[in-house]
C-alpha atoms as a PDB file:
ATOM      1  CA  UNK A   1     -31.150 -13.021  21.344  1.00  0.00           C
ATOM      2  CA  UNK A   2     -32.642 -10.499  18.863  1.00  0.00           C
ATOM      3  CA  UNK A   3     -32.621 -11.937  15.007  1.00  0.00           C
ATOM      4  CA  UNK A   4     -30.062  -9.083  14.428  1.00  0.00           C
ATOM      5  CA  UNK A   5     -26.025  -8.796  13.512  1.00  0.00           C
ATOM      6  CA  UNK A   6     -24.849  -5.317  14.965  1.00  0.00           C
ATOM      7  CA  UNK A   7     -27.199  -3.342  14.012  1.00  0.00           C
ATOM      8  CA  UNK A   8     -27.476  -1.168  17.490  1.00  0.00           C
ATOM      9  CA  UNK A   9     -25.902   2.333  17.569  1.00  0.00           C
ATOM     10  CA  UNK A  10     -25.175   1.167  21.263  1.00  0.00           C
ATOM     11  CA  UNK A  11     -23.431  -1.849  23.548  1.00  0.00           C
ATOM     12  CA  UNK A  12     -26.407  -3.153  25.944  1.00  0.00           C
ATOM     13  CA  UNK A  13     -26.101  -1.907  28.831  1.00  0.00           C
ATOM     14  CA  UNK A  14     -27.104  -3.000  32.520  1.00  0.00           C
ATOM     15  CA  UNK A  15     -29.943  -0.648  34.061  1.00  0.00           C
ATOM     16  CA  UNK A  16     -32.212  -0.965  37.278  1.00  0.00           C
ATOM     17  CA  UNK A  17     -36.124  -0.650  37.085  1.00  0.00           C
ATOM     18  CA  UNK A  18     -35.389   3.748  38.071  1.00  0.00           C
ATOM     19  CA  UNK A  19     -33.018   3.963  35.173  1.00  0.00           C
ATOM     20  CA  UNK A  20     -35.497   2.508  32.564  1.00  0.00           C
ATOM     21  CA  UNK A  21     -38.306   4.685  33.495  1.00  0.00           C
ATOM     22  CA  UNK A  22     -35.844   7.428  32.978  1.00  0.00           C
ATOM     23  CA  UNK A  23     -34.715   6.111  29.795  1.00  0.00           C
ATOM     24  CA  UNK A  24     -37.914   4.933  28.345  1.00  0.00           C
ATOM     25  CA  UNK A  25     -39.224   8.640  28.997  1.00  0.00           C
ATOM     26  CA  UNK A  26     -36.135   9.757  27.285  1.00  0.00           C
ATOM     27  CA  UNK A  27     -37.093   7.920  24.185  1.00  0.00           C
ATOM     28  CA  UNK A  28     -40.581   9.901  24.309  1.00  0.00           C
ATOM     29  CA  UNK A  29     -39.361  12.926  24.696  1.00  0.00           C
ATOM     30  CA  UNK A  30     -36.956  13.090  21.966  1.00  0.00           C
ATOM     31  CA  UNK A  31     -39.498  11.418  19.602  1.00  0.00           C
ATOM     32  CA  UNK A  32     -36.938   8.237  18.852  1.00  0.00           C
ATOM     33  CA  UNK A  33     -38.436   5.535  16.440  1.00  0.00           C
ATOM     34  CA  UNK A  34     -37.452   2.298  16.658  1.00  0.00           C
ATOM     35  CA  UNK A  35     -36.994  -0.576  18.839  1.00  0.00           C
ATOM     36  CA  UNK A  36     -36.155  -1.345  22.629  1.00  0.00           C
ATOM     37  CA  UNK A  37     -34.751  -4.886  23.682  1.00  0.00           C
ATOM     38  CA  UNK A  38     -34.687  -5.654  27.129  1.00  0.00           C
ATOM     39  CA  UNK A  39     -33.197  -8.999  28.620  1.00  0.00           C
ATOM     40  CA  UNK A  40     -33.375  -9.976  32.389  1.00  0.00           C
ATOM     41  CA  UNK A  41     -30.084  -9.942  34.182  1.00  0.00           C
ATOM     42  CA  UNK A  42     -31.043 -13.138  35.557  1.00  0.00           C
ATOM     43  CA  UNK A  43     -31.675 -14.974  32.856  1.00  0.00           C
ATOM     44  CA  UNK A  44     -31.539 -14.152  29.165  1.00  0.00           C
ATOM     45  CA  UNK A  45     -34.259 -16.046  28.119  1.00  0.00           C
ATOM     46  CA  UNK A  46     -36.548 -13.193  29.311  1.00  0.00           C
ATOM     47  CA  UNK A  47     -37.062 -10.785  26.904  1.00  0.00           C
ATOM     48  CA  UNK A  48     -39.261  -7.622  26.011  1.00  0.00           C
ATOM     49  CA  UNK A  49     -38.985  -5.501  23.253  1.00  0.00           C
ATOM     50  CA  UNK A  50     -40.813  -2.645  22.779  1.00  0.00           C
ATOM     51  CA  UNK A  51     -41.647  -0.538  19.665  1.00  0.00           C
ATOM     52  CA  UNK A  52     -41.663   3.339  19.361  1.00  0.00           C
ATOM     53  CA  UNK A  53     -42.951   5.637  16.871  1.00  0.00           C
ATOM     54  CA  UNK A  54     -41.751   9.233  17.072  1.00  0.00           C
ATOM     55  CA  UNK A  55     -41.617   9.116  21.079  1.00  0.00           C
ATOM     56  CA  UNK A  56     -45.193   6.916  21.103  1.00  0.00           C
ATOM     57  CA  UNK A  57     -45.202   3.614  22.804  1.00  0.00           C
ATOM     58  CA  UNK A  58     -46.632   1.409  20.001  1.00  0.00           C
ATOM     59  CA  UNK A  59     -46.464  -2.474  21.847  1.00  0.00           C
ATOM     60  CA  UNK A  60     -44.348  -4.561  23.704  1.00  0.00           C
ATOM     61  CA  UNK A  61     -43.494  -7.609  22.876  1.00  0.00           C
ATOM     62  CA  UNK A  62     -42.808 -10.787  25.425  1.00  0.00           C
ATOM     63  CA  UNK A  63     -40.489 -13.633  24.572  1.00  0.00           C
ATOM     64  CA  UNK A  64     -42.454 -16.730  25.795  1.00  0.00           C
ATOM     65  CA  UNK A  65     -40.782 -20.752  25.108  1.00  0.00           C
ATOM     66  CA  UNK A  66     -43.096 -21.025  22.157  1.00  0.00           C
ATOM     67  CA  UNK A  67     -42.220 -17.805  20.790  1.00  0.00           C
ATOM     68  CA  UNK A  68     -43.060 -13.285  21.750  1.00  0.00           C
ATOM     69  CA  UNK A  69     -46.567 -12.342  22.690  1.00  0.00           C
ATOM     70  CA  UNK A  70     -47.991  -8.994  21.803  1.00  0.00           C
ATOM     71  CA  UNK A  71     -48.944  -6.749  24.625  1.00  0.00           C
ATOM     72  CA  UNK A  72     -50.848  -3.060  24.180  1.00  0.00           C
ATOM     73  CA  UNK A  73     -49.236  -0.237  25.115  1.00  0.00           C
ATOM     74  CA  UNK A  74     -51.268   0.138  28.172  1.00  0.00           C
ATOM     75  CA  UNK A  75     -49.763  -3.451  29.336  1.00  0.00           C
ATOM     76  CA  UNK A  76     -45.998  -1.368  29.649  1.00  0.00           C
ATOM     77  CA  UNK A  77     -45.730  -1.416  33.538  1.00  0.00           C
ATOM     78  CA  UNK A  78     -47.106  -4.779  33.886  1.00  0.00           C
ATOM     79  CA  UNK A  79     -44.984  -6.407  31.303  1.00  0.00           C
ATOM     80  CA  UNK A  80     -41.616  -4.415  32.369  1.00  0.00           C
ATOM     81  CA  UNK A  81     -38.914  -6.502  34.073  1.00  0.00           C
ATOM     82  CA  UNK A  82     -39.090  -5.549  38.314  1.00  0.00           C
ATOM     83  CA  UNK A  83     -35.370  -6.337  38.376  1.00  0.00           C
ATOM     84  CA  UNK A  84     -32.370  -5.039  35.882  1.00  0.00           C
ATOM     85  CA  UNK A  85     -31.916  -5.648  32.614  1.00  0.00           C
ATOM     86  CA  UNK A  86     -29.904  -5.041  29.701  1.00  0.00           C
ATOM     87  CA  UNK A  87     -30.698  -2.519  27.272  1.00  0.00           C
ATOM     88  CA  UNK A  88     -30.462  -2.114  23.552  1.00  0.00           C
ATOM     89  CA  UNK A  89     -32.134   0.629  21.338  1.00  0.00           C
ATOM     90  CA  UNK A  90     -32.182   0.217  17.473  1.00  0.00           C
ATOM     91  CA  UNK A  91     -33.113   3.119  15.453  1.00  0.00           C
ATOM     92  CA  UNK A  92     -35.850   1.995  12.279  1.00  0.00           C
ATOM     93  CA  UNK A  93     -36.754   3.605   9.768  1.00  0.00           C
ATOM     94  CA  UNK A  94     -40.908   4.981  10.587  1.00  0.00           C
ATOM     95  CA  UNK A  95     -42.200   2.960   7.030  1.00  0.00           C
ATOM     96  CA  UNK A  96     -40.697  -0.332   8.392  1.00  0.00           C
ATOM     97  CA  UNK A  97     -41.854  -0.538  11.848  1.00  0.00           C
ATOM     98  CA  UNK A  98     -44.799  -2.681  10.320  1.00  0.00           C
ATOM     99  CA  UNK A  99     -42.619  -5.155   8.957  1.00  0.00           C
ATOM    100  CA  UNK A 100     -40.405  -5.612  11.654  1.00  0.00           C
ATOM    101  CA  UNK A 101     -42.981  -5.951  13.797  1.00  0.00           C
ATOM    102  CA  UNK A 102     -43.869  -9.058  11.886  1.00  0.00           C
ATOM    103  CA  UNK A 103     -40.501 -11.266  12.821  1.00  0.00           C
ATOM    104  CA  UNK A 104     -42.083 -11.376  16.630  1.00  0.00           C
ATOM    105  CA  UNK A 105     -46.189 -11.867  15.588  1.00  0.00           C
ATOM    106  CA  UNK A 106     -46.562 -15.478  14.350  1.00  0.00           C
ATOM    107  CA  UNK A 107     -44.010 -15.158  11.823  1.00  0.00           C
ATOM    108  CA  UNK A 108     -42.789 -18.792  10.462  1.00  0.00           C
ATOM    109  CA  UNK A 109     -39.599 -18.844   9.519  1.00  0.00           C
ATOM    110  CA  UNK A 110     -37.747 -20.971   7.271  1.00  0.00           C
ATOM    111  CA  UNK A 111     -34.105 -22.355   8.149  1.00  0.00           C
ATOM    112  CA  UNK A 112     -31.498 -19.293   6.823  1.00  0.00           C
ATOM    113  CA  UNK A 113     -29.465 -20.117   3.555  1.00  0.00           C
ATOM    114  CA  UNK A 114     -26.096 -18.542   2.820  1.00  0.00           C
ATOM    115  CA  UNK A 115     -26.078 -16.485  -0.413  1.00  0.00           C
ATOM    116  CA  UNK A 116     -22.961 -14.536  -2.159  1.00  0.00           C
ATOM    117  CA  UNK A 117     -23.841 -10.735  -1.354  1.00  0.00           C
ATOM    118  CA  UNK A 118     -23.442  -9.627  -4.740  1.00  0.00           C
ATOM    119  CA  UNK A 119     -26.271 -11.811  -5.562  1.00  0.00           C
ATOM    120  CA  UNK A 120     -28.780 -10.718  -2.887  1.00  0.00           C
ATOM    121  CA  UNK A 121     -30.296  -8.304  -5.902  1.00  0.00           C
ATOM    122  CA  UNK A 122     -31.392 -11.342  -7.748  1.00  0.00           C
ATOM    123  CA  UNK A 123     -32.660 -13.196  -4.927  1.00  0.00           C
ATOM    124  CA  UNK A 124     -35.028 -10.657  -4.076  1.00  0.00           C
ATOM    125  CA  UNK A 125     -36.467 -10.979  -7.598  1.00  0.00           C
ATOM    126  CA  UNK A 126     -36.789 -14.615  -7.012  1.00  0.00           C
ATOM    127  CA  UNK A 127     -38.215 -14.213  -4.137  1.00  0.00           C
ATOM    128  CA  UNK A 128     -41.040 -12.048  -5.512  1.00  0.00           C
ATOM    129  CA  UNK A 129     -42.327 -14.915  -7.789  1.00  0.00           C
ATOM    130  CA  UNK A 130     -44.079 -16.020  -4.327  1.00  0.00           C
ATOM    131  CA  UNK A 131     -47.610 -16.478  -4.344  1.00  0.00           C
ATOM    132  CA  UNK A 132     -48.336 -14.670  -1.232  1.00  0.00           C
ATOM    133  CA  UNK A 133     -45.886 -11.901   0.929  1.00  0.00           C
ATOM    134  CA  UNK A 134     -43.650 -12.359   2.849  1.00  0.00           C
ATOM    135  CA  UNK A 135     -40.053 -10.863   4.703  1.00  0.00           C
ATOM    136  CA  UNK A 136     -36.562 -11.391   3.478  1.00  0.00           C
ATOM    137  CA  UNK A 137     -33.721 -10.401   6.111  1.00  0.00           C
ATOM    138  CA  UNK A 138     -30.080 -10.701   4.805  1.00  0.00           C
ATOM    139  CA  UNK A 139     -28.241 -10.672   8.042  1.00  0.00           C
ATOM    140  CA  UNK A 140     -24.181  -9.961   7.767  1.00  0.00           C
ATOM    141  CA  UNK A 141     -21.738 -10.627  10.423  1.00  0.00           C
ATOM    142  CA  UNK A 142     -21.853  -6.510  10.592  1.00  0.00           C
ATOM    143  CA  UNK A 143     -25.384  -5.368   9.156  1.00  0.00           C
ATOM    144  CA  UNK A 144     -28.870  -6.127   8.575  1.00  0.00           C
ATOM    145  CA  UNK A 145     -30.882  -5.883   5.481  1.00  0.00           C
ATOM    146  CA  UNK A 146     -34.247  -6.388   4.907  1.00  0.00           C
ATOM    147  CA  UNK A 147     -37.484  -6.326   2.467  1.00  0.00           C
ATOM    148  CA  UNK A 148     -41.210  -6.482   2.344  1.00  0.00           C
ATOM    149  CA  UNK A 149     -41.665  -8.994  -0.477  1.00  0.00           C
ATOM    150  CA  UNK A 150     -45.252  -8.373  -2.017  1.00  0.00           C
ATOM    151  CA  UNK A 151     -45.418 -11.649  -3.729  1.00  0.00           C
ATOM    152  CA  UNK A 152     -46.959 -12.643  -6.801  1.00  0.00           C
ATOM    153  CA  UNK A 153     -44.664 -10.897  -9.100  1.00  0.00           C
ATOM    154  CA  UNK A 154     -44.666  -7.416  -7.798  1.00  0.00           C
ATOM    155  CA  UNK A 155     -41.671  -5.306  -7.208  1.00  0.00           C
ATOM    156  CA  UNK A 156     -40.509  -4.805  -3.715  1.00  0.00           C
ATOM    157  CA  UNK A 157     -40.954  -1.184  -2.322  1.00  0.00           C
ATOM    158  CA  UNK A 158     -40.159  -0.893   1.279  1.00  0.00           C
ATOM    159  CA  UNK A 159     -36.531  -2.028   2.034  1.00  0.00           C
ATOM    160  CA  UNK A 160     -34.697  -1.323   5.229  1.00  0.00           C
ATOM    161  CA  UNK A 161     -30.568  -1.687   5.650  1.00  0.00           C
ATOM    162  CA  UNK A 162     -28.911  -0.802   9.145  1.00  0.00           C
ATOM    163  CA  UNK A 163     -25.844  -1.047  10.284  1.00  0.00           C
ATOM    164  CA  UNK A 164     -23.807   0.631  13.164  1.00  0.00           C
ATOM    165  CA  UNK A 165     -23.279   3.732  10.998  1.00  0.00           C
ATOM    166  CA  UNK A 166     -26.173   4.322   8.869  1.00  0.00           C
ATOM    167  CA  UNK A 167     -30.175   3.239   8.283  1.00  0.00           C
ATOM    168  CA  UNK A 168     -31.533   3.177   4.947  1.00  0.00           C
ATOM    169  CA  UNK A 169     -34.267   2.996   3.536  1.00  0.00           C
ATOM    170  CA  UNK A 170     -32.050   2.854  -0.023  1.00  0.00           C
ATOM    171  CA  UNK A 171     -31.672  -0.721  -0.345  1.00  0.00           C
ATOM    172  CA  UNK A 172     -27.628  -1.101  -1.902  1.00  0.00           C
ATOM    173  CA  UNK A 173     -27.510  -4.474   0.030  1.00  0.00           C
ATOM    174  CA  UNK A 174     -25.370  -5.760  -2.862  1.00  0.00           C
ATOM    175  CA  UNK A 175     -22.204  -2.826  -2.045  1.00  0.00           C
ATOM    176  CA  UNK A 176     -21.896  -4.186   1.236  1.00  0.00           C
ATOM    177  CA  UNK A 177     -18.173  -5.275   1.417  1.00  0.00           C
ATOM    178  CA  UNK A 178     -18.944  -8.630   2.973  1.00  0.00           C
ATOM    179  CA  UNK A 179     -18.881 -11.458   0.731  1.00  0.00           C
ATOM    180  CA  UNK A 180     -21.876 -13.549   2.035  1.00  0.00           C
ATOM    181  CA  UNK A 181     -24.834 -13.352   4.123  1.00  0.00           C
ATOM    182  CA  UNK A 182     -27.899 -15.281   5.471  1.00  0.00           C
ATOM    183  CA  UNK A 183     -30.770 -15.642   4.233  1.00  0.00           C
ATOM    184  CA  UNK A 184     -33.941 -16.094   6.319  1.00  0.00           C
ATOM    185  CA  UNK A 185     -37.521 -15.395   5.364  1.00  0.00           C
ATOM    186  CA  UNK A 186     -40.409 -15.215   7.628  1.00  0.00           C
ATOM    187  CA  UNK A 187     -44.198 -15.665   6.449  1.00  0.00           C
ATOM    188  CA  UNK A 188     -46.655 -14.449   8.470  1.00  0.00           C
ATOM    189  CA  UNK A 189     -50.847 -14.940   8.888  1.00  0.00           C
ATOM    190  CA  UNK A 190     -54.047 -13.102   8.968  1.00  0.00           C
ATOM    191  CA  UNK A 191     -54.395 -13.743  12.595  1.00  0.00           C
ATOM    192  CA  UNK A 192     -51.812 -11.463  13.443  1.00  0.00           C
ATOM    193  CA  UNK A 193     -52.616  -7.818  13.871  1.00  0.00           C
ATOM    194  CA  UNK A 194     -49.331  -6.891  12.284  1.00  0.00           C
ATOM    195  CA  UNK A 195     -49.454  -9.078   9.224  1.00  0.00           C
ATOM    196  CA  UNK A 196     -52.402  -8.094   8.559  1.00  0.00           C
ATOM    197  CA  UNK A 197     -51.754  -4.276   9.016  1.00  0.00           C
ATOM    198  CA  UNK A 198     -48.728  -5.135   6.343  1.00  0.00           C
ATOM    199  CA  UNK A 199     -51.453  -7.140   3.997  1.00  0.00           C
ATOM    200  CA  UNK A 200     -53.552  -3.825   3.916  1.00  0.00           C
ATOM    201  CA  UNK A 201     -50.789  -1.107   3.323  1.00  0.00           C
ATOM    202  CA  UNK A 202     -49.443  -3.593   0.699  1.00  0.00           C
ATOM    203  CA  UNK A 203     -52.952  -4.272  -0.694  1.00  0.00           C
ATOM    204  CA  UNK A 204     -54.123  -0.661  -0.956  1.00  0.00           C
ATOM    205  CA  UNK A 205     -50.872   0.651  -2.386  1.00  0.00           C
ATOM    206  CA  UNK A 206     -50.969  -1.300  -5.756  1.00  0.00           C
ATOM    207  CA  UNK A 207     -54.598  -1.408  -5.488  1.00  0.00           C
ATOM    208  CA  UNK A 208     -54.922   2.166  -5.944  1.00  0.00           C
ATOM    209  CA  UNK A 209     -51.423   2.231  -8.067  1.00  0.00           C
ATOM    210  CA  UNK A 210     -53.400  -0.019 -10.520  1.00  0.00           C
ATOM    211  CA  UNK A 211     -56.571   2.421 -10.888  1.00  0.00           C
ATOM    212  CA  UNK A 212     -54.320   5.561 -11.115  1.00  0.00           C
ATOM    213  CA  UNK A 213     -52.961   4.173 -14.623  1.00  0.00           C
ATOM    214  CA  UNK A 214     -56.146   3.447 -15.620  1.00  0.00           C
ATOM    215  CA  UNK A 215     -57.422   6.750 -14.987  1.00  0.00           C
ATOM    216  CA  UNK A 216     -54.066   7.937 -16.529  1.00  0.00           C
ATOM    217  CA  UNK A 217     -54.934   6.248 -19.341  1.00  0.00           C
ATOM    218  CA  UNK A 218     -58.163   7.833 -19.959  1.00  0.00           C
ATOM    219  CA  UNK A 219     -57.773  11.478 -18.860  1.00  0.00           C
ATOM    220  CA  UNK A 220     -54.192  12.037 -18.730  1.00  0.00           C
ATOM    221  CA  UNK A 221     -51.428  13.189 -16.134  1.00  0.00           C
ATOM    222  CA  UNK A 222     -52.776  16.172 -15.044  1.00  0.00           C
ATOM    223  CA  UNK A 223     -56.110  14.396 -13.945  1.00  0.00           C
ATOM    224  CA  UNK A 224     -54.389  11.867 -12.143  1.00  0.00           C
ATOM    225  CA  UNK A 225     -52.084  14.464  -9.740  1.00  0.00           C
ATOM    226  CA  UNK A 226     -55.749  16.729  -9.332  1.00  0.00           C
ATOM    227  CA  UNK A 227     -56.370  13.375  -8.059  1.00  0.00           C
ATOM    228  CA  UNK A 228     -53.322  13.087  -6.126  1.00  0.00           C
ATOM    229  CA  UNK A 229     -53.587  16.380  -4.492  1.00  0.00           C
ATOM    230  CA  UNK A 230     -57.667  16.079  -3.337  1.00  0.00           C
ATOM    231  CA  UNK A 231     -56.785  12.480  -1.641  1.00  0.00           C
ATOM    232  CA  UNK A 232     -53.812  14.038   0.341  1.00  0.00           C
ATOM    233  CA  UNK A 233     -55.755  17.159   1.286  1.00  0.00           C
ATOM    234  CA  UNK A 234     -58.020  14.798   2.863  1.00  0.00           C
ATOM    235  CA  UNK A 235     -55.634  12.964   4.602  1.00  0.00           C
ATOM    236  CA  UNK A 236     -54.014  15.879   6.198  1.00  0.00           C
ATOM    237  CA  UNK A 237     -57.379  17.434   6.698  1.00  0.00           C
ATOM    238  CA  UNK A 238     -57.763  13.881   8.654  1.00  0.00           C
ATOM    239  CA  UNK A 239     -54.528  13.974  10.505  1.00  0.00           C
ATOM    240  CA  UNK A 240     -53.465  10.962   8.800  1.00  0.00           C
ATOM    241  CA  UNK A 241     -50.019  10.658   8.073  1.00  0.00           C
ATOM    242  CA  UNK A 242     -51.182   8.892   4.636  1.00  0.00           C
ATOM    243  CA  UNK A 243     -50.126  10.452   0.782  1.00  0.00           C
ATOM    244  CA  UNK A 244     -49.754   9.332  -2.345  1.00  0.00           C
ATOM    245  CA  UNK A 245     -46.605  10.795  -4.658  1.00  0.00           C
ATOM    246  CA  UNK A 246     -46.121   9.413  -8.262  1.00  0.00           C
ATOM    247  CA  UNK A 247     -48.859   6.362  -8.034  1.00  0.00           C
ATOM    248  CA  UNK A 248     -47.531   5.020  -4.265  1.00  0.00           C
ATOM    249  CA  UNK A 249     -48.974   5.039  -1.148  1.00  0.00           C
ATOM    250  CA  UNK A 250     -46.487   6.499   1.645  1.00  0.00           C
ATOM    251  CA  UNK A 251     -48.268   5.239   4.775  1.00  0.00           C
ATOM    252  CA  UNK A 252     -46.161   5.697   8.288  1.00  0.00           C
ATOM    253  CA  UNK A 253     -49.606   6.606  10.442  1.00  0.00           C
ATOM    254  CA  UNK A 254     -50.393   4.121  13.079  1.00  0.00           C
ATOM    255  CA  UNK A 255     -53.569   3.544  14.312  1.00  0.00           C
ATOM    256  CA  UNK A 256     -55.064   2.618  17.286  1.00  0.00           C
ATOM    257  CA  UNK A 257     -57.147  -0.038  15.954  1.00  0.00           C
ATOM    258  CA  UNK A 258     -57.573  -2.500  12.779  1.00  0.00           C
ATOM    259  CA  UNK A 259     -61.282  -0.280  12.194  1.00  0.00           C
ATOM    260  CA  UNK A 260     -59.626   2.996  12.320  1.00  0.00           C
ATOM    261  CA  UNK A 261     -56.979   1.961   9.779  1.00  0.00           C
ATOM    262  CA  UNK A 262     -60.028   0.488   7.690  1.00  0.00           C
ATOM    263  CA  UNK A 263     -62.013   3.563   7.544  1.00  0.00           C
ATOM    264  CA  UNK A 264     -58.798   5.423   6.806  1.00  0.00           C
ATOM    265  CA  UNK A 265     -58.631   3.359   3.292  1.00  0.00           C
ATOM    266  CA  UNK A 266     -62.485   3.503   2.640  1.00  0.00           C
ATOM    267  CA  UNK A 267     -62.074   6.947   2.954  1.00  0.00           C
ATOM    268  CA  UNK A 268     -59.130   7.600   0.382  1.00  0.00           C
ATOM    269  CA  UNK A 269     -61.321   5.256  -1.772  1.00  0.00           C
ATOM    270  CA  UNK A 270     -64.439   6.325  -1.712  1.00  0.00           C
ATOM    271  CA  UNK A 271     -62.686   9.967  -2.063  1.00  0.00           C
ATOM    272  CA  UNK A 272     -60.995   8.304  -5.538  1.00  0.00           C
ATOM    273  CA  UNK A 273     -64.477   6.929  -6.364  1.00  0.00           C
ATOM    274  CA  UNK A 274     -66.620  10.074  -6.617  1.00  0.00           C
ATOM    275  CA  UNK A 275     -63.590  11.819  -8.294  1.00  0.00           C
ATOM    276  CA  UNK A 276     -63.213   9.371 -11.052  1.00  0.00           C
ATOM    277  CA  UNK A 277     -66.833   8.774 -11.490  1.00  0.00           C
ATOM    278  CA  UNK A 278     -68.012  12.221 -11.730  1.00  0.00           C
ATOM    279  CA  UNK A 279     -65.342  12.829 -15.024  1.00  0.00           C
ATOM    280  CA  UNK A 280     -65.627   9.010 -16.809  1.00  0.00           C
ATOM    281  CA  UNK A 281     -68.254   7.439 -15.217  1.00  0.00           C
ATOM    282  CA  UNK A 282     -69.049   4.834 -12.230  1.00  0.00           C
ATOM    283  CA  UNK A 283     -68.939   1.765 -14.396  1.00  0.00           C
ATOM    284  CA  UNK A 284     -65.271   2.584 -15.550  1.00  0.00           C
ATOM    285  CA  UNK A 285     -64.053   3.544 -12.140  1.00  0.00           C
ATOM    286  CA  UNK A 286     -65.770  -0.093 -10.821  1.00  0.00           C
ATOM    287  CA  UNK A 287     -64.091  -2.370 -13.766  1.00  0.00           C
ATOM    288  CA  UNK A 288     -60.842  -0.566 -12.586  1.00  0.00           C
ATOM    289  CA  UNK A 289     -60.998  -1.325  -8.962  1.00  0.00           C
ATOM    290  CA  UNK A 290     -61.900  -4.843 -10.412  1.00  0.00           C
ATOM    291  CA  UNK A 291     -58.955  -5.491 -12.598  1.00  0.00           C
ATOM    292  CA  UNK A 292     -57.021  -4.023  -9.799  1.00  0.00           C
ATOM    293  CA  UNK A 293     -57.804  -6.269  -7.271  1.00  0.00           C
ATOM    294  CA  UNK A 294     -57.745  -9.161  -9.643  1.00  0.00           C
ATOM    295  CA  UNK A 295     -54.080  -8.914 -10.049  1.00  0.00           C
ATOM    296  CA  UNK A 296     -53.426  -8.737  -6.424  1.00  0.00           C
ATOM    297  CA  UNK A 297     -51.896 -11.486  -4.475  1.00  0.00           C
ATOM    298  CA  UNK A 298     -55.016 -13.620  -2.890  1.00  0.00           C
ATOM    299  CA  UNK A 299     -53.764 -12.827   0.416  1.00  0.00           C
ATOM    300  CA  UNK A 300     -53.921  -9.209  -0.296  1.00  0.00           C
ATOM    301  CA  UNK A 301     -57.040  -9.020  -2.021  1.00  0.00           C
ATOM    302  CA  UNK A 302     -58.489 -10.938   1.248  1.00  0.00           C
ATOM    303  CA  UNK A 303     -57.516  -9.069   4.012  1.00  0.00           C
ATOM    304  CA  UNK A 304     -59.084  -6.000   1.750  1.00  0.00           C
ATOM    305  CA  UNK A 305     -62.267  -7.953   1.264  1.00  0.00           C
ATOM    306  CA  UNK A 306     -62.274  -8.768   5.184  1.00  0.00           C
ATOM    307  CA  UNK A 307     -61.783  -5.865   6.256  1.00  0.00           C
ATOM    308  CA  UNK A 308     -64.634  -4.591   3.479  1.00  0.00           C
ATOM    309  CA  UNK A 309     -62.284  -1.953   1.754  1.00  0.00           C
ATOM    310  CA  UNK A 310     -63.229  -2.667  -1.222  1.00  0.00           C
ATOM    311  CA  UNK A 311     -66.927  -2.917  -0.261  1.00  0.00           C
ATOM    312  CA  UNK A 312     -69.723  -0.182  -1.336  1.00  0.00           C
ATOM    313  CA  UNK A 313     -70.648   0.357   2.552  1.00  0.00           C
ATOM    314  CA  UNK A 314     -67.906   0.434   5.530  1.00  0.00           C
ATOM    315  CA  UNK A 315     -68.738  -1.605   7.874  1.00  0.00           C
ATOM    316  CA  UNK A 316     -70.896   0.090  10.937  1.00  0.00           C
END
């Protein structure tokens, strides 16, 4: 079973191998995001879910005894179920796919603790005290919410909340008229291609959040949104679907690879570097990206060291 309360818009339902091709081409055509759980008729201990971005086959994922192994998209027919299986879709929002992804990719999890819903507010501020990130799902008898936990102090950004009727990206967890939930957080590792994607989008956000009051600092508003503007005209230039909009990164573009997503970011900064340098200089623009990084979370600040972000060169 899925780590979920009722969060699908629909019951399963029993399909043959024909009807999921037709279905799964369904999903693609209409441009659906979200999730597909399959389990065997036969035996529902065999499991695939699959993950869809606006129509786009992203990965499957297949429940082993040890835990779900990742497969590429290019794995689908190979990985499918021959026989039928029950189906499930559950709509997600497109800037949480990343973090849900993270529940089947290595995630440890820690034994779930029931909490008084009014209180979930608080916890999540408790929870941010971590050293390092990690994923906090509240799971209700009749809804689901969850957050991407930066650690280290900072304040959570991207929330998720789904129920039957609604997903949110608004995260009113605490107005949800049951009294108590669980509580179950999941940590997750640099080894996994989905963690890590999560360490880099949560990296580069307050990373460049960080320099962008700086620069605010020493030039002023209307400097900082020129500076807005010429980043996003690259990304769109790019294709990217990457912006920035009042100091945060908005980053829902999937890439094929861990490289293309890393020269994506050492674009945007290199971008930010000859901007800022060329009005107050290189050395300020360097002790900003320092201080910046600096109050990152180590495991942030590594996986944008690794993947040499924050490097003068990008890797060849």
């Amino acid at each position: 079973m899925l780590p979920f309360s009722a969060s699908s818009s629909e019951s399963p339902r029993r399909v043959s191998p024909g009807q999921l091709q037709a279905l799964l081409s369904g999903y693609q055509q209409d441009l659906l995001t979200g999730l597909v759980y399959l389990t065997s008729a036969r035996s529902k201990q065999e499991a695939v879910v699959l993950f869809y971005v606006n129509g786009q086959l992203l990965c499957l994922y297949q429940r082993q005894a040890d835990g779900y192994i990742r497969h590429e998209s290019q794995a689908r027919n190979a990985v499918l179920p021959k026989h039928d299986v029950d189906l499930q879709f559950f709509r997600v929002e497109t800037h949480f796919i990343r973090p849900m992804q993270g529940i089947f990719e290595n995630a440890k999890s820690e034994a779930a603790k029931t909490i008084a819903t009014p209180s979930v507010p608080e916890k999540i501020q408790e929870l941010e005290k971590s050293p390092e990130p990690l994923l906090a799902h509240f799971r209700w008898p009749g809804a689901d919410g969850f957050s991407l936990i930066p650690g280290n102090g900072l304040t959570s950004r991207q929330f998720m909340f789904w129920s039957q009727d609604q997903v949110s990206s608004i995260p009113n967890f605490a107005r949800w008229p049951e009294p108590e939930c669980a509580l179950t957080t999941y940590r997750g590792n640099a080894e996994s291609r989905a963690w890590r994607e999560n360490y880099l989008v949560l990296g580069f956000d307050f990373l460049y959040e960080n320099i962008f009051k700086r620069y605010d600092e020493l030039v002023g508003a209307n400097m900082v949104a020129r500076l807005e503007e010429q980043l996003n005209a690259i990304s769109r230039m790019q294709g990217w679907q990457i912006g920035f909009y009042g100091h945060r990164l908005q980053d829902t573009h999937f890439f094929s690879s861990l490289s293309d997503m890393r020269i994506a970011y050492r674009t945007l900064l290199m971008a930010g570097q000859r901007h800022i340098s060329g009005v107050v200089g290189e050395k300020l623009f360097d002790q900003s990206v320092a201080l910046a990084a600096g109050s990152l979370p180590s495991v942030l600040r590594a996986a944008l060291q690794s993947e040499n972000v924050l490097s003068s060169q990008t890797r060849p």
